[in-house]
Protein backbone atom coordinates (compact mmCIF):
# COMPACT_ATOMS: atom_id res chain seq x y z
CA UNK A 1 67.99 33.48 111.55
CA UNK A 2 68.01 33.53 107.76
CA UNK A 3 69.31 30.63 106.02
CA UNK A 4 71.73 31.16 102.98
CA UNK A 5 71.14 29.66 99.45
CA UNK A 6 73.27 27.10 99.79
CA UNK A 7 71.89 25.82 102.81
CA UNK A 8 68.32 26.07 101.49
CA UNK A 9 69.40 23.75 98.52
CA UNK A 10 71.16 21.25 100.91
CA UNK A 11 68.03 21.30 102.78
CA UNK A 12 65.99 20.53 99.95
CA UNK A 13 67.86 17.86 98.55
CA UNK A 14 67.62 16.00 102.29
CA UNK A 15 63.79 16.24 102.16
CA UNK A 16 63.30 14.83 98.55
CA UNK A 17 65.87 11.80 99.72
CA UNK A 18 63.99 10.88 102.58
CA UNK A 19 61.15 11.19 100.97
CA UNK A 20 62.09 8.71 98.24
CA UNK A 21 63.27 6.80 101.41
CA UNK A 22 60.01 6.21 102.61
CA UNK A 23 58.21 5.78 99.21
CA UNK A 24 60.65 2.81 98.97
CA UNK A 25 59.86 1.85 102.46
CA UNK A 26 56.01 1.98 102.14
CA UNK A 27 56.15 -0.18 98.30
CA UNK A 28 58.16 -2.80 100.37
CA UNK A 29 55.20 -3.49 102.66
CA UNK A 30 52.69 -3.88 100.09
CA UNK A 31 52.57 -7.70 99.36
CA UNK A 32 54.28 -8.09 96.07
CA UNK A 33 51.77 -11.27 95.20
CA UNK A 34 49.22 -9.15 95.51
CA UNK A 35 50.17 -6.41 93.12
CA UNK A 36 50.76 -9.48 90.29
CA UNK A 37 47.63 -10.83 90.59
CA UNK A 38 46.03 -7.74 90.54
CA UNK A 39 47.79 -6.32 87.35
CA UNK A 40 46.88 -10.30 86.11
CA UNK A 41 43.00 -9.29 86.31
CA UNK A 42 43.12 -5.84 84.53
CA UNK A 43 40.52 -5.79 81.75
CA UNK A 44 38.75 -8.87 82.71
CA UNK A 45 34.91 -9.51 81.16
CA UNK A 46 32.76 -10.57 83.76
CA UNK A 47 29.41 -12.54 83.29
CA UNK A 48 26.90 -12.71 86.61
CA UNK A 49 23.59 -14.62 86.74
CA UNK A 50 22.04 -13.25 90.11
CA UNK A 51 18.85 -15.11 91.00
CA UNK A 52 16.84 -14.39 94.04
CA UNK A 53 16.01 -17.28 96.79
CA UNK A 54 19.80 -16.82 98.00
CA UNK A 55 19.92 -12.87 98.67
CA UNK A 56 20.21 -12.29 102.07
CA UNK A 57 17.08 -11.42 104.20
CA UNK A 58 15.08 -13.71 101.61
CA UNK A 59 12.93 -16.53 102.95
CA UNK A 60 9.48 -16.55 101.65
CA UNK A 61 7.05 -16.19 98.55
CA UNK A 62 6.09 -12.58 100.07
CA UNK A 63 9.53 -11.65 99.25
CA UNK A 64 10.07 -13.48 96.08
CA UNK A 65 7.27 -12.58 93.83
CA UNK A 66 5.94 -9.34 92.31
CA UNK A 67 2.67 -9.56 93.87
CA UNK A 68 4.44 -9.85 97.81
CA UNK A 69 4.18 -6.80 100.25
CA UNK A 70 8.20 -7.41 100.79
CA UNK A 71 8.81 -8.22 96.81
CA UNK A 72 10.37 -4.24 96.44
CA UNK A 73 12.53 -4.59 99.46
CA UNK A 74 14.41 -7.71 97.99
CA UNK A 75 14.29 -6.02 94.65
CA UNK A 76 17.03 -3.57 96.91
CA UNK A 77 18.68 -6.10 98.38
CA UNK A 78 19.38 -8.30 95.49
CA UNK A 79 20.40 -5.38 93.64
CA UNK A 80 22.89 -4.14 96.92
CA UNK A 81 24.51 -7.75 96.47
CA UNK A 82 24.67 -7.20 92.90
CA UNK A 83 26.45 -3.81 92.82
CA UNK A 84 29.08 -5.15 95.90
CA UNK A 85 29.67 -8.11 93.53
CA UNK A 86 30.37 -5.50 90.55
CA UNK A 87 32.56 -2.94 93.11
CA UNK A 88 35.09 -6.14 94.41
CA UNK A 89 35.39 -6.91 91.03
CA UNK A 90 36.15 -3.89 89.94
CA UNK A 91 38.89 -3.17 92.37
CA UNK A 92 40.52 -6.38 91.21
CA UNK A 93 40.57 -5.20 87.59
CA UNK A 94 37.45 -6.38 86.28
CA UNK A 95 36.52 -3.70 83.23
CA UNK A 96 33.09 -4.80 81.60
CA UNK A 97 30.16 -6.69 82.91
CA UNK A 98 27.20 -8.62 81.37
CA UNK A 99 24.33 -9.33 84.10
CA UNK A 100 21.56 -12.00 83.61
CA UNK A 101 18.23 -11.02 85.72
CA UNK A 102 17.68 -14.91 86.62
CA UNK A 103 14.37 -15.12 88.87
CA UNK A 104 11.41 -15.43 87.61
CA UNK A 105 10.41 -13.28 84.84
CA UNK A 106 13.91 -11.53 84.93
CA UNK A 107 12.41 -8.19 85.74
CA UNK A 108 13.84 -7.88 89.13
CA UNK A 109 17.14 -6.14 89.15
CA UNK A 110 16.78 -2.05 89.16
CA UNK A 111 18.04 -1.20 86.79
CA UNK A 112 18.43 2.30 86.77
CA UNK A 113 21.04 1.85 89.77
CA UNK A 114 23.47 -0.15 87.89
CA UNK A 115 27.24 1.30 86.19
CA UNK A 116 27.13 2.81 83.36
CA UNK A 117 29.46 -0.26 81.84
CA UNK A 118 27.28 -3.06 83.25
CA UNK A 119 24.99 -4.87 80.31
CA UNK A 120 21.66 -6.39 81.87
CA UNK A 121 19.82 -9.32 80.07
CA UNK A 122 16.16 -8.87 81.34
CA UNK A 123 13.05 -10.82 81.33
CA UNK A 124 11.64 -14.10 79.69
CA UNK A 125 12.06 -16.62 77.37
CA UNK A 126 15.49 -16.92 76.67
CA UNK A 127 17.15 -20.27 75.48
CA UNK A 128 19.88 -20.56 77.60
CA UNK A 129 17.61 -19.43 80.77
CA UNK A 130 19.42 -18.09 83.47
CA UNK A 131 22.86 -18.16 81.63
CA UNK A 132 21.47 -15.95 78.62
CA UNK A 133 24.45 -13.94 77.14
CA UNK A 134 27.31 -15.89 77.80
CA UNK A 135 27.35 -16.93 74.53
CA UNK A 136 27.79 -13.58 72.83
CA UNK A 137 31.51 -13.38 73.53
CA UNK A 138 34.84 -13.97 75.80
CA UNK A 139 34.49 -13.71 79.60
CA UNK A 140 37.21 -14.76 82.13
CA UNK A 141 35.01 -15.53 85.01
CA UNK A 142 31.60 -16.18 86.25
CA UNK A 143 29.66 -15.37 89.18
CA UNK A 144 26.35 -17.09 90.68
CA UNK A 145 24.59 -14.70 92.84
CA UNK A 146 21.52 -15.34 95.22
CA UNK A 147 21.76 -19.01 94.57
CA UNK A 148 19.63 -21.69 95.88
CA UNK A 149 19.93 -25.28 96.59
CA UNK A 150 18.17 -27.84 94.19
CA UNK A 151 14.69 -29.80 94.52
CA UNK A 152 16.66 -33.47 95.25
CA UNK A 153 18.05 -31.31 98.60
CA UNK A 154 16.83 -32.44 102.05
CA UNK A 155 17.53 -28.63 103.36
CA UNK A 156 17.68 -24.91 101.81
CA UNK A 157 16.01 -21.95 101.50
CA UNK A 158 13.15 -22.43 98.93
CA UNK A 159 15.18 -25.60 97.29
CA UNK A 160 13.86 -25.97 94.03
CA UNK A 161 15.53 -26.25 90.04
CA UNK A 162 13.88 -24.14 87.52
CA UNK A 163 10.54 -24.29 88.49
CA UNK A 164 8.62 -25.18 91.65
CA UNK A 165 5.34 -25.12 90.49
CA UNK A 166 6.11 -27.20 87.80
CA UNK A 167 9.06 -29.74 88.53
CA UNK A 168 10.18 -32.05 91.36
CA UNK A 169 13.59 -33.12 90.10
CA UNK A 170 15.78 -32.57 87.01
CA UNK A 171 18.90 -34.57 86.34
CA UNK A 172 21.92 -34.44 84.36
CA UNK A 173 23.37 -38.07 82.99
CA UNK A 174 21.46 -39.60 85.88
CA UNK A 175 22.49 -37.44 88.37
CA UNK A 176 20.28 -34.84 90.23
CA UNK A 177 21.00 -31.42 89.65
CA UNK A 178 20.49 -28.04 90.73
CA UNK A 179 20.30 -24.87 89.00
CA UNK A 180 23.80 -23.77 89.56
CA UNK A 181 24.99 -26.87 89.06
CA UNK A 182 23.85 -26.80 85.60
CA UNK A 183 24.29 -23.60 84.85
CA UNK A 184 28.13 -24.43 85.89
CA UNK A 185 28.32 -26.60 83.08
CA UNK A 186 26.77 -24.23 80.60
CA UNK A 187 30.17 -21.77 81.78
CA UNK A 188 32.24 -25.09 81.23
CA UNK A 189 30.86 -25.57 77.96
CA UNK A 190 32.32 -22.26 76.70
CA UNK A 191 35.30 -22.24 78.43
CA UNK A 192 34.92 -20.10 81.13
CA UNK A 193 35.14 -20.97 85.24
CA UNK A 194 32.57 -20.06 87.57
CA UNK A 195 35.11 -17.66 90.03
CA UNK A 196 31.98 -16.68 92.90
CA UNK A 197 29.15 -18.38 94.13
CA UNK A 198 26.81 -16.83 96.67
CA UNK A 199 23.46 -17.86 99.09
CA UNK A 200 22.85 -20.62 101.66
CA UNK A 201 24.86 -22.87 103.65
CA UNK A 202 22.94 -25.81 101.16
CA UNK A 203 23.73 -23.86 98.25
CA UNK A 204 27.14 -23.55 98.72
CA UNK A 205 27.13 -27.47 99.85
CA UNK A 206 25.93 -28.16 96.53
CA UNK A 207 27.87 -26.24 94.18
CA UNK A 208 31.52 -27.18 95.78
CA UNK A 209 31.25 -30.44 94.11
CA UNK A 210 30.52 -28.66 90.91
CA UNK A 211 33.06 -25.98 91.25
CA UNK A 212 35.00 -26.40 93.62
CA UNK A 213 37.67 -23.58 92.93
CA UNK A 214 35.06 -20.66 93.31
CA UNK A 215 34.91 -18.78 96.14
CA UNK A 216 32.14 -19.58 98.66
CA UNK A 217 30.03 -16.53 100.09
CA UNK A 218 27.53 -17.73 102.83
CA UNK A 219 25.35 -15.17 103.22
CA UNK A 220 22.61 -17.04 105.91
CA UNK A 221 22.32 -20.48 106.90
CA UNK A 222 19.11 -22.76 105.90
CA UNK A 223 16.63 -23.52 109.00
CA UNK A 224 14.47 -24.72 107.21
CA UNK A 225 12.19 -24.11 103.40
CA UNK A 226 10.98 -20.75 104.45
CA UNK A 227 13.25 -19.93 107.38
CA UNK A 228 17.08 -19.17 107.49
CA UNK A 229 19.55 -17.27 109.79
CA UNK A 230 20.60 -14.15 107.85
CA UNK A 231 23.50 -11.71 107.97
CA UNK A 232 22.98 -8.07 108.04
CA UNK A 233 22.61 -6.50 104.97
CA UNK A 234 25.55 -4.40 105.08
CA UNK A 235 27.71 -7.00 105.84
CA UNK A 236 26.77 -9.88 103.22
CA UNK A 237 27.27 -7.31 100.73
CA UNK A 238 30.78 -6.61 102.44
CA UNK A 239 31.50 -10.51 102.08
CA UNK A 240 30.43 -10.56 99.31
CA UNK A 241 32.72 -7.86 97.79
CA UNK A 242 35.48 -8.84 99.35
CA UNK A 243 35.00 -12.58 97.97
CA UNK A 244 34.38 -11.05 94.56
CA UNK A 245 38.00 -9.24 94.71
CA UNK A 246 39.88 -12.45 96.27
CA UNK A 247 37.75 -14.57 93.09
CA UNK A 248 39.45 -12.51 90.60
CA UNK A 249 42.66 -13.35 91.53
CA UNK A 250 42.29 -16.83 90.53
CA UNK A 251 41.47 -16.18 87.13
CA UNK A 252 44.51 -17.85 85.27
CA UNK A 253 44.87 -20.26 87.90
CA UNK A 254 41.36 -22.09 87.27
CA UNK A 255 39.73 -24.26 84.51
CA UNK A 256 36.05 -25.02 84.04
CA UNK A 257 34.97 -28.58 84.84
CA UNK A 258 34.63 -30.06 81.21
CA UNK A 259 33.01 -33.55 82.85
CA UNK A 260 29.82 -33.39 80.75
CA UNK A 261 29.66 -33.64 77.48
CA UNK A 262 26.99 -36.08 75.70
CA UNK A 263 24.10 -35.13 77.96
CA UNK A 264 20.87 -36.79 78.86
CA UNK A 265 18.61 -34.53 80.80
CA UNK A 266 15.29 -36.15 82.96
CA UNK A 267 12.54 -34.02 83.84
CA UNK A 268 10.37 -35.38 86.62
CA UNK A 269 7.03 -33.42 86.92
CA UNK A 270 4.26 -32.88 89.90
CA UNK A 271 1.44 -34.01 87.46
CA UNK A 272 1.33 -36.96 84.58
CA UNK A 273 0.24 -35.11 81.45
CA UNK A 274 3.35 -33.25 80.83
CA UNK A 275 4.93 -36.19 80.75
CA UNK A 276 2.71 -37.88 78.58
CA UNK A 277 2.68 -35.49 75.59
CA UNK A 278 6.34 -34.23 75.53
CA UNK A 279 7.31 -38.04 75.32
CA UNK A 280 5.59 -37.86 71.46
CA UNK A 281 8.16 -36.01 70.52
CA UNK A 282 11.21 -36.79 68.81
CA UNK A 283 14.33 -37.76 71.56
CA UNK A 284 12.48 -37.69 74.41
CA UNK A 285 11.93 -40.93 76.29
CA UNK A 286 9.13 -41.70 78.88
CA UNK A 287 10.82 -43.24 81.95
CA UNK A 288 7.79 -42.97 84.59
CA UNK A 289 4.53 -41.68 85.19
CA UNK A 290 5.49 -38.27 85.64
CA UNK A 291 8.98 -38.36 84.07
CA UNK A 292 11.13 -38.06 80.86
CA UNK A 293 14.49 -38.32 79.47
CA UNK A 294 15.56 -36.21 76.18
CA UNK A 295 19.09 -37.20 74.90
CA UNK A 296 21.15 -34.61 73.28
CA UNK A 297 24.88 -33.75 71.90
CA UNK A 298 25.61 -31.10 74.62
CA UNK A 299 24.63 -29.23 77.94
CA UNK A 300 23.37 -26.13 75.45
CA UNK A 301 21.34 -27.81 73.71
CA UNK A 302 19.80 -30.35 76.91
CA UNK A 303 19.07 -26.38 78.46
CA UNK A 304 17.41 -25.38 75.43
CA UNK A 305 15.05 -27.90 75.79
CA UNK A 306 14.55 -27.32 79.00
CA UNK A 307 13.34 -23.52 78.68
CA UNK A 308 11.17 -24.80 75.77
CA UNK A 309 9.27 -27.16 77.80
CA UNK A 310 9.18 -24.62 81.15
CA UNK A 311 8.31 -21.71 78.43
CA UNK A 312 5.72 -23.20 75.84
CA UNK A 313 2.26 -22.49 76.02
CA UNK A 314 -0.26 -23.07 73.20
CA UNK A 315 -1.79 -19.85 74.14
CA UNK A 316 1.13 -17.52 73.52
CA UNK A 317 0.51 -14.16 72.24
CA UNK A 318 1.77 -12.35 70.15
């Protein structure tokens, strides 16, 4: 039966009102935290330092070095964690994104899968190591990715700091250290808070004292130096995306740990003549056989020297 003008209109104007009805309905269950925080994050700078040792699946040199039959398939994986890390931060408002390759000679993430936006700092020597481009301007947050626990560790997947071949302990002030432990106070030193930290049960052990605020992903638990209990793939990447969003939200809400400030680094080496000839130079203080001390003003500068001595090599060419 045909319906007359007037009723058409009436019958329009019913639909749009209970359509606004539940438009109002549906906004009302979204949590109304949530939206602020999000809007909070929107055109955050994000800096990432992604190492290797932590990345899911990875557990032994095969997998770690260039020359390993597995070495490409963590190359993937690394990246995958990477580019979930990017994706939750993303969908929590992060806009731009500076990424330090941090294992070995830096050449590791593919880089012809990353964003368009995303900057990547790649390969070796750099003189603030695995933090390299933080200094070049503002970021809001930090995140460690594919972490490992520290040489002075009694558990974790391939626990070293900085260098295995070369190093059996580094300290900061007297206190031993591990990589993302100093590398949190290189963030600290410019202001900015480590938001995400990713890798092993030990790892993530580790780092809480240093940063406690940042969100934890445990991606596979430590049996032992070349054995672990890993996640599938798929779903550390999902944790670790969905950690990445939730770590955005805090941005406002945390500080960096400012604790150190004059810094005394010690460098305790496998074999005695490192030790010998670095303590000829200026600063640097022999306190063992195989170990030294080198005082300076700040956690920048302490790194510095670091990379120097891990980097140097009186046969350098070009």
């Amino acid at each position: 039966m045909p319906t007359s003008r007037r009723g058409m209109s009436l019958l329009l104007f019913a639909r749009r009102i209970a359509s606004g009805i539940l438009s109002l309905s549906a906004f009302a269950l979204v949590p109304w935290a949530d939206n602020v925080s999000i809007a909070a994050t929107q055109g955050r700078r994000i800096f990432i330092s992604v190492d290797m040792e932590g990345v899911d699946g990875a557990v032994t040199s095969n997998q770690l070095s260039m020359s390993g039959n597995d070495y490409q398939q963590t190359r993937q994986l690394m990246t995958d964690e990477l580019l979930a890390a990017i994706a939750g931060a993303r969908a929590a408002g992060a806009t731009d994104f500076v990424v330090a390759d941090a294992h070995g000679q830096g050449q590791n993430i593919l880089i012809d899968r990353l964003p368009n936006d995303v900057h990547l700092i790649r390969g070796t020597a750099r003189p603030l190591g695995m933090m390299e481009g933080i200094e070049e301007g503002h970021f809001d947050g930090v995140f460690f990715l594919g972490y490992h626990a520290g040489a002075s560790s009694l558990r974790g997947v391939r626990a070293h700091t900085f260098s295995s071949a070369r190093l059996s302990e580094v300290r900061l002030n007297g206190i031993p250290v591990s990589e993302g432990q100093v590398n949190a106070a290189i963030a600290a030193h410019f202001g900015v808070p480590v938001l995400l930290a990713s890798g092993d049960d030990a790892t993530i052990e580790e780092l809480r004292s240093a940063v406690p605020q940042a969100e934890m992903v445990e991606v596979k638990r430590s049996i032992s130096f070349h054995a672990a209990d890993n996640l599938a793939p798929a779903e550390a990447q999902r944790r670790i995306r969905d950690g990445a969003t939730r770590a955005m939200r805090q941005i406002g809400a945390t500080t960096p740990n400012r604790t150190v400030t004059a810094t005394s680094i010690e460098l305790t080496f496998h074999f005695y003549q490192p030790a010998e000839l670095l303590a000829w130079l200026p600063n640097v203080q022999r306190t063992g056989a195989r170990s030294i001390r080198y005082q300076s003003p700040d956690i920048v500068s302490a790194v510095r020297f670091l990379n120097f001595v891990l980097g140097y090599n009186v046969d350098l060419e070009p």
